[in-house]
Protein backbone atom coordinates (compact mmCIF):
# COMPACT_ATOMS: atom_id res chain seq x y z
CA UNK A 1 -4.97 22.43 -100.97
CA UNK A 2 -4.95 19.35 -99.32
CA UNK A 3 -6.89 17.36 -101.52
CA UNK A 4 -4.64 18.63 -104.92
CA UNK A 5 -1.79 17.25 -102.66
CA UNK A 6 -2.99 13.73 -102.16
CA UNK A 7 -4.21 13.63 -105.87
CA UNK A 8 -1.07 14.19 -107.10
CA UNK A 9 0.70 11.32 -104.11
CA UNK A 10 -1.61 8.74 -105.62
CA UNK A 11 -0.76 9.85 -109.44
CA UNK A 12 2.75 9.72 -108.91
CA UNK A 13 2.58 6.23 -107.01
CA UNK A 14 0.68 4.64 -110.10
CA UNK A 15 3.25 6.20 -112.12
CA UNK A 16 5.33 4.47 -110.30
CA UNK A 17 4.08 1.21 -110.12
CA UNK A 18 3.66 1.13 -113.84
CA UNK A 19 7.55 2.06 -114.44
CA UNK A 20 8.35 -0.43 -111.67
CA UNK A 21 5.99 -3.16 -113.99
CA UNK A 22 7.94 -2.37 -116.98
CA UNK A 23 11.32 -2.15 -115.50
CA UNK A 24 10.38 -5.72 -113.97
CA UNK A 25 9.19 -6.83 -117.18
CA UNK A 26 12.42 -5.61 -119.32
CA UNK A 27 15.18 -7.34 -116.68
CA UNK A 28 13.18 -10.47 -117.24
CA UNK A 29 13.29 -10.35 -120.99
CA UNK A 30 16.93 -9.29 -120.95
CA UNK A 31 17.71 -11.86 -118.88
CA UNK A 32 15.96 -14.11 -120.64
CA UNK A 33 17.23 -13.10 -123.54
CA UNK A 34 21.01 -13.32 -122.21
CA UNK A 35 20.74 -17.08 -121.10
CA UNK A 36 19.92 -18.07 -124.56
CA UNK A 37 22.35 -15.92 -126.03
CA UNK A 38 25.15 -18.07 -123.38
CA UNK A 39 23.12 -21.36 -124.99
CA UNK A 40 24.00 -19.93 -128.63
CA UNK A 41 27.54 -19.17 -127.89
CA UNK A 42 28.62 -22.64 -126.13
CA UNK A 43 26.87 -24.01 -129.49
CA UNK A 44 28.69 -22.07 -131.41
CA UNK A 45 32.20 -22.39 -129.28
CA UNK A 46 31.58 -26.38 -129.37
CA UNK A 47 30.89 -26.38 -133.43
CA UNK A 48 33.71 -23.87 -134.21
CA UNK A 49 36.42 -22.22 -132.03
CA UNK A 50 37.37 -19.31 -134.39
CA UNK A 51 34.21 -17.68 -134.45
CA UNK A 52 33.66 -17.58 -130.46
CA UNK A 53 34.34 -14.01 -129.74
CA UNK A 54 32.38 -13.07 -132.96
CA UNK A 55 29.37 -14.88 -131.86
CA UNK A 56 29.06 -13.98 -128.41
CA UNK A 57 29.11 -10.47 -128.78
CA UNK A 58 26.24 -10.70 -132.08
CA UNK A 59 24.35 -12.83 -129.54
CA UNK A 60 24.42 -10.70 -126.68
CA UNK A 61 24.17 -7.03 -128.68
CA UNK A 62 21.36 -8.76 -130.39
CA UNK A 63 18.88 -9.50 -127.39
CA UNK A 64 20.35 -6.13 -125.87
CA UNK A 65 19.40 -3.85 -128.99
CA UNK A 66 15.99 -5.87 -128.68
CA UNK A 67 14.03 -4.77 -125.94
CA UNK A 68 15.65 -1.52 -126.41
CA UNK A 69 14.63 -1.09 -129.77
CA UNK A 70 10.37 -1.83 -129.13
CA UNK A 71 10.89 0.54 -126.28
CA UNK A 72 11.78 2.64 -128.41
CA UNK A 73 8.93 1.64 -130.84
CA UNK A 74 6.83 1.89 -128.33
CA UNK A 75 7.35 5.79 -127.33
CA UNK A 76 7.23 6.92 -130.92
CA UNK A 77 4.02 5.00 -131.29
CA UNK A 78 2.21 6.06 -128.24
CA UNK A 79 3.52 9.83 -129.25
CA UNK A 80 1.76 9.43 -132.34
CA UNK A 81 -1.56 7.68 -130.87
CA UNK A 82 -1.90 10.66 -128.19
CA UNK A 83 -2.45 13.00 -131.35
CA UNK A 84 -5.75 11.24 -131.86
CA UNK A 85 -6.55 10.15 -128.30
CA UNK A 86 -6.09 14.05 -126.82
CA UNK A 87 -9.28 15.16 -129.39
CA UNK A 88 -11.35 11.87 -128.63
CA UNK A 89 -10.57 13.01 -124.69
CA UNK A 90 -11.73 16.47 -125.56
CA UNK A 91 -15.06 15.48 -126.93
CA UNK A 92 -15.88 13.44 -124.58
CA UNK A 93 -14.94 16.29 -121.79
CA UNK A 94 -17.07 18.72 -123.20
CA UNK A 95 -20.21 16.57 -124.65
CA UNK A 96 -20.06 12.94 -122.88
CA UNK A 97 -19.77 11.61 -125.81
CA UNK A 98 -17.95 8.70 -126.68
CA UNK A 99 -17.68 9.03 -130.23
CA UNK A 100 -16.92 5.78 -132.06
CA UNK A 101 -16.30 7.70 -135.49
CA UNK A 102 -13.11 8.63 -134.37
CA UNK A 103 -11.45 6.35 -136.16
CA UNK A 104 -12.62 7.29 -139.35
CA UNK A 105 -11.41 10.92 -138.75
CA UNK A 106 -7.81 9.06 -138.80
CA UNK A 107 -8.43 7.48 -141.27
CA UNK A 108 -9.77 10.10 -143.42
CA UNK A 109 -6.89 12.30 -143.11
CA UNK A 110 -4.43 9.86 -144.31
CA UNK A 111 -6.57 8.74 -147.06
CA UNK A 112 -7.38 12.37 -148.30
CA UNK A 113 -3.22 13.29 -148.03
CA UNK A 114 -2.48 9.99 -150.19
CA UNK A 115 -5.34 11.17 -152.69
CA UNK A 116 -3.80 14.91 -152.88
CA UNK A 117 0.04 13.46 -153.27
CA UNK A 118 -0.07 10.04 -155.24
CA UNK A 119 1.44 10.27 -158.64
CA UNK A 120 -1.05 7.96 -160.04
CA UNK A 121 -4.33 8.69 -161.54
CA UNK A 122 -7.01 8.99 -159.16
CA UNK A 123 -11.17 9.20 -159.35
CA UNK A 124 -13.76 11.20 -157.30
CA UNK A 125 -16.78 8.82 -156.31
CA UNK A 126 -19.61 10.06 -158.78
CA UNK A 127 -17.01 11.39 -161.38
CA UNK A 128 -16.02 9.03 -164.36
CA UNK A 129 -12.46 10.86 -165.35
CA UNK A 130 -9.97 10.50 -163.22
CA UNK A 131 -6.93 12.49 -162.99
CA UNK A 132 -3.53 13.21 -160.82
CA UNK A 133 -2.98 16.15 -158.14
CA UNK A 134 0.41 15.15 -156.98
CA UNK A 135 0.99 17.85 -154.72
CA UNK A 136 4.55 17.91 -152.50
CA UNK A 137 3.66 15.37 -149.16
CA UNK A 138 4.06 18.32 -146.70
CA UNK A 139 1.46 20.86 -149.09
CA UNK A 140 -1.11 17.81 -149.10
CA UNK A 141 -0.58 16.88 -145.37
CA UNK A 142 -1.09 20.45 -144.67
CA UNK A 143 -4.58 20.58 -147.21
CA UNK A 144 -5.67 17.00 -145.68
CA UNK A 145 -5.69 18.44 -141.86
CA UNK A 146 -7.25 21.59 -142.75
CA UNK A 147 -10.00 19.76 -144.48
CA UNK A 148 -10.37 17.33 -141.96
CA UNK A 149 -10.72 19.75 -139.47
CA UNK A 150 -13.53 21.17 -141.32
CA UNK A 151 -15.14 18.18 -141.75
CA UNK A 152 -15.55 18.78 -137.52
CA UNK A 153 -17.27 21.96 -137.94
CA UNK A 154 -19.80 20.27 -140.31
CA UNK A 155 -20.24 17.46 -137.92
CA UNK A 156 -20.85 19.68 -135.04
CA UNK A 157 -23.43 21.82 -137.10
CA UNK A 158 -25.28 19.86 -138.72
CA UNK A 159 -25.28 16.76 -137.00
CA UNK A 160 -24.54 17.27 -133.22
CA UNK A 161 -25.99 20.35 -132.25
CA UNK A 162 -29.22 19.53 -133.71
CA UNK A 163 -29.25 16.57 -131.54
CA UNK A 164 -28.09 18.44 -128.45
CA UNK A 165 -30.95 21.11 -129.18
CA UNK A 166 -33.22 18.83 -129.13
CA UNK A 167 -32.34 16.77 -126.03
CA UNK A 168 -31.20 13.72 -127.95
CA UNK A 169 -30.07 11.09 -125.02
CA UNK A 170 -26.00 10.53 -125.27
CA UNK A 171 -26.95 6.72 -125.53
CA UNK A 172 -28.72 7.75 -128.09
CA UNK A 173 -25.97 10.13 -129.95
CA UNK A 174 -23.54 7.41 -129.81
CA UNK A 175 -25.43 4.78 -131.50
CA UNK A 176 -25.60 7.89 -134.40
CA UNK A 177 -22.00 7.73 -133.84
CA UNK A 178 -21.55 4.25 -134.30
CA UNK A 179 -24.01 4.31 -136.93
CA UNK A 180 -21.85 7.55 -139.04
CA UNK A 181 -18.60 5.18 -138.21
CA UNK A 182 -19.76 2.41 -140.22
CA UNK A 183 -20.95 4.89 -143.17
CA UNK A 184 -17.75 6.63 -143.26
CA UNK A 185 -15.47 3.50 -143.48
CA UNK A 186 -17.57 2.04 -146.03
CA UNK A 187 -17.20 5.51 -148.20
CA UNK A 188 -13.33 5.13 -147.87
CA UNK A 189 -13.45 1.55 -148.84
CA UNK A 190 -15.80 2.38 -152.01
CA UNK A 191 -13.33 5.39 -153.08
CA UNK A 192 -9.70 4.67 -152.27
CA UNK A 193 -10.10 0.58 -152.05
CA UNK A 194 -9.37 -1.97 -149.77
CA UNK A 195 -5.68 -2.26 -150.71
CA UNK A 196 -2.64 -0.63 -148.74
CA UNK A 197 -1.53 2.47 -150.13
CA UNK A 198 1.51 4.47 -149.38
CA UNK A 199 1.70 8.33 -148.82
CA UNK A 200 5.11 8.03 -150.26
CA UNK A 201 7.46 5.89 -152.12
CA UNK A 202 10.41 7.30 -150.62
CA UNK A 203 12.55 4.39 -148.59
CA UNK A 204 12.52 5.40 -144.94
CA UNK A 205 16.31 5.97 -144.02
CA UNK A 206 17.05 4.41 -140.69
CA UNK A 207 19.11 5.98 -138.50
CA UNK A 208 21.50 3.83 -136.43
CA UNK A 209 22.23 5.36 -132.70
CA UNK A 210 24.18 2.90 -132.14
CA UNK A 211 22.05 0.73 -129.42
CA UNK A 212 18.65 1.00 -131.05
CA UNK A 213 17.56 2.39 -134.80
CA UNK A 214 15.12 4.91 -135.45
CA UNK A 215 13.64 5.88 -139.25
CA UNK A 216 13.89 9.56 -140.29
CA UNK A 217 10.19 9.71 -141.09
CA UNK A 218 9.79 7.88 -137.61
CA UNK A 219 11.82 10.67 -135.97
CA UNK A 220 10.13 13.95 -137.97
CA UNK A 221 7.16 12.51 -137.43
CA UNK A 222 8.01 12.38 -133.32
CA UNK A 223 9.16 16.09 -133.73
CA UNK A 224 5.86 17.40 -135.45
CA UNK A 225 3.52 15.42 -132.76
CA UNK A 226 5.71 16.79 -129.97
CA UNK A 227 5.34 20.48 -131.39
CA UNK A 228 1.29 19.78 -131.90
CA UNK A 229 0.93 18.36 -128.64
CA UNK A 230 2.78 21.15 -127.22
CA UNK A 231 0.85 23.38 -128.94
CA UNK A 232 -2.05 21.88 -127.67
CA UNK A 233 -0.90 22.04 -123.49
CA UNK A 234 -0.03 25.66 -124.21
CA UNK A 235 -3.57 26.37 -126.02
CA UNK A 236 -5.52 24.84 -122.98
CA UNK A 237 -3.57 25.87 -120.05
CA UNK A 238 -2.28 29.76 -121.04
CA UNK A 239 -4.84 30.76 -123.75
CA UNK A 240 -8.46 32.03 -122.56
CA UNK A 241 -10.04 29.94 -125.02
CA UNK A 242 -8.21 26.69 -123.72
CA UNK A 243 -9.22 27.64 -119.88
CA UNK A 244 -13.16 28.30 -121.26
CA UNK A 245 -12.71 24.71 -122.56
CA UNK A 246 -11.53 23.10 -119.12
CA UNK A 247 -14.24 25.11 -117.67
CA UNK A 248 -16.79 23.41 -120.07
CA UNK A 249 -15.07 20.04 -119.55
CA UNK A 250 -15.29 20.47 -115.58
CA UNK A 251 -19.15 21.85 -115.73
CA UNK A 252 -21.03 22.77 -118.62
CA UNK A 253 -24.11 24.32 -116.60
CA UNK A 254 -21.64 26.51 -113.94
CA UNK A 255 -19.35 27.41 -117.24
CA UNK A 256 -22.71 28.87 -119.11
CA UNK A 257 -23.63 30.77 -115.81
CA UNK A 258 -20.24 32.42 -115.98
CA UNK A 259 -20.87 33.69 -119.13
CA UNK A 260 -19.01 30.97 -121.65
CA UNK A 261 -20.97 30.10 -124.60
CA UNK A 262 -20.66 26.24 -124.43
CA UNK A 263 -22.26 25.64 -127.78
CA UNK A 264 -19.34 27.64 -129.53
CA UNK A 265 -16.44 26.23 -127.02
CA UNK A 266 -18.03 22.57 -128.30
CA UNK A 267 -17.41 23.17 -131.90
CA UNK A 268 -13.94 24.14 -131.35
CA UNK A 269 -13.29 21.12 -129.51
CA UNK A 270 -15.08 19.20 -132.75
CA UNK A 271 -12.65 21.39 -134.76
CA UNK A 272 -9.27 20.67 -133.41
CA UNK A 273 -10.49 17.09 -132.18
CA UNK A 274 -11.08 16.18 -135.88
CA UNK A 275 -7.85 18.49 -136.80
CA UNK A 276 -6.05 16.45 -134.53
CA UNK A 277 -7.20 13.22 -135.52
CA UNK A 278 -6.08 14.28 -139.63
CA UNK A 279 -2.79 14.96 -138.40
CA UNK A 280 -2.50 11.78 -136.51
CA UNK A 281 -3.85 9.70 -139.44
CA UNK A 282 -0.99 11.24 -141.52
CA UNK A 283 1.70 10.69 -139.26
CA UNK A 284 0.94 7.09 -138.59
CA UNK A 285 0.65 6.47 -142.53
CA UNK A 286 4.47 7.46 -142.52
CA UNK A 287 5.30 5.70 -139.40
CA UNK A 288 3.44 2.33 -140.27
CA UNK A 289 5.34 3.18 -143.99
CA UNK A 290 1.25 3.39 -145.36
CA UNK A 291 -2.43 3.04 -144.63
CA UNK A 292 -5.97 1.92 -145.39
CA UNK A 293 -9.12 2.37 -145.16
CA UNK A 294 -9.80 0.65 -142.17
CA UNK A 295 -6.84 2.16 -140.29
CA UNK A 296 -8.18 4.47 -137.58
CA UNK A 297 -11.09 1.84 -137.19
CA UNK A 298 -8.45 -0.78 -135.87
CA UNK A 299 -6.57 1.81 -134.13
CA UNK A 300 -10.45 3.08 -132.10
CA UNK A 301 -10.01 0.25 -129.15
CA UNK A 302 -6.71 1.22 -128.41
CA UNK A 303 -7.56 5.02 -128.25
CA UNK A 304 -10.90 4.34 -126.31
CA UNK A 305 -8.28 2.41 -124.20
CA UNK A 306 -5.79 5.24 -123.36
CA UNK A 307 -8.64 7.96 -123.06
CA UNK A 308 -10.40 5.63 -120.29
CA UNK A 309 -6.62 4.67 -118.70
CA UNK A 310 -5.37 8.25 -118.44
CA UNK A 311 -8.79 9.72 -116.83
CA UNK A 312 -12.22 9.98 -119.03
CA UNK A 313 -12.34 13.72 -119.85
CA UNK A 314 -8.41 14.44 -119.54
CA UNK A 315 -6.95 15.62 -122.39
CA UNK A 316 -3.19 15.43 -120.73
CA UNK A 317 -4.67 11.44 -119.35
CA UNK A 318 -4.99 10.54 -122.50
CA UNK A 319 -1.67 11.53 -123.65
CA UNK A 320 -0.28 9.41 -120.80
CA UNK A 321 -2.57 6.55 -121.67
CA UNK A 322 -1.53 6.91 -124.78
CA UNK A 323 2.40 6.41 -123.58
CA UNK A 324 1.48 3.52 -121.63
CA UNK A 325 -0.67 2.10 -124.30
CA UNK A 326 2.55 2.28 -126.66
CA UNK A 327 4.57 1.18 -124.68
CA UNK A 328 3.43 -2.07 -123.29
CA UNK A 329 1.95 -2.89 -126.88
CA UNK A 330 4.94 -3.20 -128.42
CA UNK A 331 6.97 -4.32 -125.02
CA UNK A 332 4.41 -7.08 -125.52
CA UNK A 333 6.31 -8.81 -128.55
CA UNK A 334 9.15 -9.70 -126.94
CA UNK A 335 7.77 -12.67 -125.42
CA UNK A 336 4.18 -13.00 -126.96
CA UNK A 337 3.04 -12.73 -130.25
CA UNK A 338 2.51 -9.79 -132.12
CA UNK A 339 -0.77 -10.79 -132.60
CA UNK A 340 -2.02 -10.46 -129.06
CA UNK A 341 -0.44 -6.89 -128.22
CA UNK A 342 -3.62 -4.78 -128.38
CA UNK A 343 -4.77 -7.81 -125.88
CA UNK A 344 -1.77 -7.13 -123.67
CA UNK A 345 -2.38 -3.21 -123.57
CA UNK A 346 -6.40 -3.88 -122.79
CA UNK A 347 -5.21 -6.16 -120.01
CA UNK A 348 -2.88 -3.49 -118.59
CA UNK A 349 -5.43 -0.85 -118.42
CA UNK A 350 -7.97 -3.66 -116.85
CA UNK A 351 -5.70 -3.99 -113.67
CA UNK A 352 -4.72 -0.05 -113.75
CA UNK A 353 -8.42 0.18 -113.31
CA UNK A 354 -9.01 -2.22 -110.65
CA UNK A 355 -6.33 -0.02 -108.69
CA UNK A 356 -7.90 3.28 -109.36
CA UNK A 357 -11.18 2.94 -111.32
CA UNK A 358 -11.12 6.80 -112.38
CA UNK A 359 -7.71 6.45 -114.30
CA UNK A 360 -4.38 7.91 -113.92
CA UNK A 361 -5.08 11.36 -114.18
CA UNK A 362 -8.88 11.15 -113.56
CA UNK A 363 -10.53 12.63 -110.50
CA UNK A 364 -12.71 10.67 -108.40
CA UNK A 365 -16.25 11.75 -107.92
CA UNK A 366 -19.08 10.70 -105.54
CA UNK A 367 -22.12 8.84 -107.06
CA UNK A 368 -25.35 9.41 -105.00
């Protein structure tokens, strides 16, 4: 008892310090922000004495609405990143496996739900006609998850558990990982293109709350991943098949003693894992307003990143790594350049590490 009690003291303290960071962090940007707005507004008074009221308030709303609005950004993003993080957590719970075709799972489902909806004519690699589907976006997301969860259970058969049979090293497996990544983004270049493409054509309507904006896909897209990842807390904590998967993910040998049949619990995680990562391939594509084929491959360093922040093995970890991970990426561009925000997030879950080495939510364990 005592030892669940300190855990959770030293969780809630780095949850603390981190919202303590960022808190720091925003009062410095809005005050930042709110000397040059003064600057702007003695220009302006000095150039032109009508407009000084006008200016002052645009100036100060403006740098106001800023940081505001990427914290915003920042939730909705991490939301959506913790639909793909929470399966690359599970695999790695159950297997050890570090699985650096991930990405391509996100990537696959967005591509497959822009081949099912497009209007325009599309090709099959192999196949010289080509032809249009153009099924309604919410039938083809549907279709593109389902399929990309079965593409999971084929992994796990015919791929995995023939290596686990036969003793494969994990070093080993995730070189084949590394080695199916690169196969599978090179198969999505060949057949969709390197271009952009869009799931839908459809303007995203932004909705104005008045201190910050949010876009309706942007905010259905929030409610579905909430729902899923709901859906996904219930499954492992009240369903027998979710405890049977902590129990792998704690101890595969002492779970098989018990009577769990680890080899089946594994492909279900492979199964929803890959399900998962569909879904959040298809709800990025709306919220990034489209997608390529190298999309979950440039998304893979920040989900290895909130995985290994919110406690290797964790499936609720890496839904708070994932938050983090959001969050300070996009905090990030108010006084850097958006170019160096996956920089800023890796350096943040450096120093988070330094503090506690087995992540937020991670337990420590004795070595030797």
């Amino acid at each position: 008892m005592t030892t669940t009690i300190d855990r959770r003291v030293i969780v809630r303290a780095i949850v603390v310090f981190l919202l303590a960071a960022t808190a720091i962090t925003l009062v410095s940007v809005i005050m930042s922000d709110s000397a040059q707005a003064t600057d702007a507004a003695a220009q302006v008074v000095a150039a032109d004495t009508s407009g000084d009221e006008i200016a002052t308030t645009d100036a100060t709303g403006t740098g106001q609405i800023r940081w505001l609005q990427q914290l915003v950004n920042g939730l909705a993003f991490g939301t959506l990143l913790a639909l793909a993080s929470v399966g690359l957590s599970l695999i790695y719970g159950t297997t050890g496996l570090s699985n650096f075709a991930h990405g391509e799972q996100v990537s696959f489902g967005a591509i497959l739900c822009y081949f099912l909806v497009t209007p325009q004519d599309i090709t099959i690699p192999f196949v010289p006609t080509s032809f249009n589907i153009g099924l309604p976006l919410v039938v083809g997301a549907i279709i593109a998850i389902a399929v990309s969860a079965g593409t999971g259970w084929l992994q796990d058969k015919f791929l995995w558990a023939p290596l686990r049979r036969r003793g494969v090293a994990m070093v080993q497996q995730m070189i084949v990982s590394i080695g199916l990544s690169l196969a599978l983004l090179n198969f999505i270049q060949w057949w969709i293109g390197g271009g952009r493409v869009r799931l839908t054509i459809a303007i995203d309507e932004s909705i104005d709350l008045g201190v910050f904006s949010i876009g309706r896909q942007t905010l259905i897209s929030l409610v579905i991943a909430l729902a899923c990842l709901g859906g996904v807390s219930w499954f492992l904590l009240r369903t027998r098949l979710g405890r049977a998967t902590r129990a792998v993910s704690d101890n595969p040998a002492l779970a098989s003693a018990s009577g769990i049949q680890v080899s089946k619990i594994i492909r279900l995680v492979w199964v929803l894992a890959a399900g998962l990562a569909g879904l959040g391939g298809v709800l990025l594509a709306l919220y990034d307003n489209g997608t390529a084929f190298d999309a979950g491959a440039r998304l893979l360093m920040l989900m290895f990143a909130a995985v290994t922040l919110g406690g290797l093995g964790q499936a609720f970890g890496a839904l708070v790594g994932s938050l983090v991970i959001g969050v300070v990426a996009e905090m990030s561009t108010l006084w850097l350049p958006a170019d160096l925000k996956v920089a800023t997030a890796l350096v943040i879950l450096i120093l988070v590490l330094l503090v506690r080495p087995q992540g937020i939510l991670g337990r420590a364990e004795r070595v030797g």
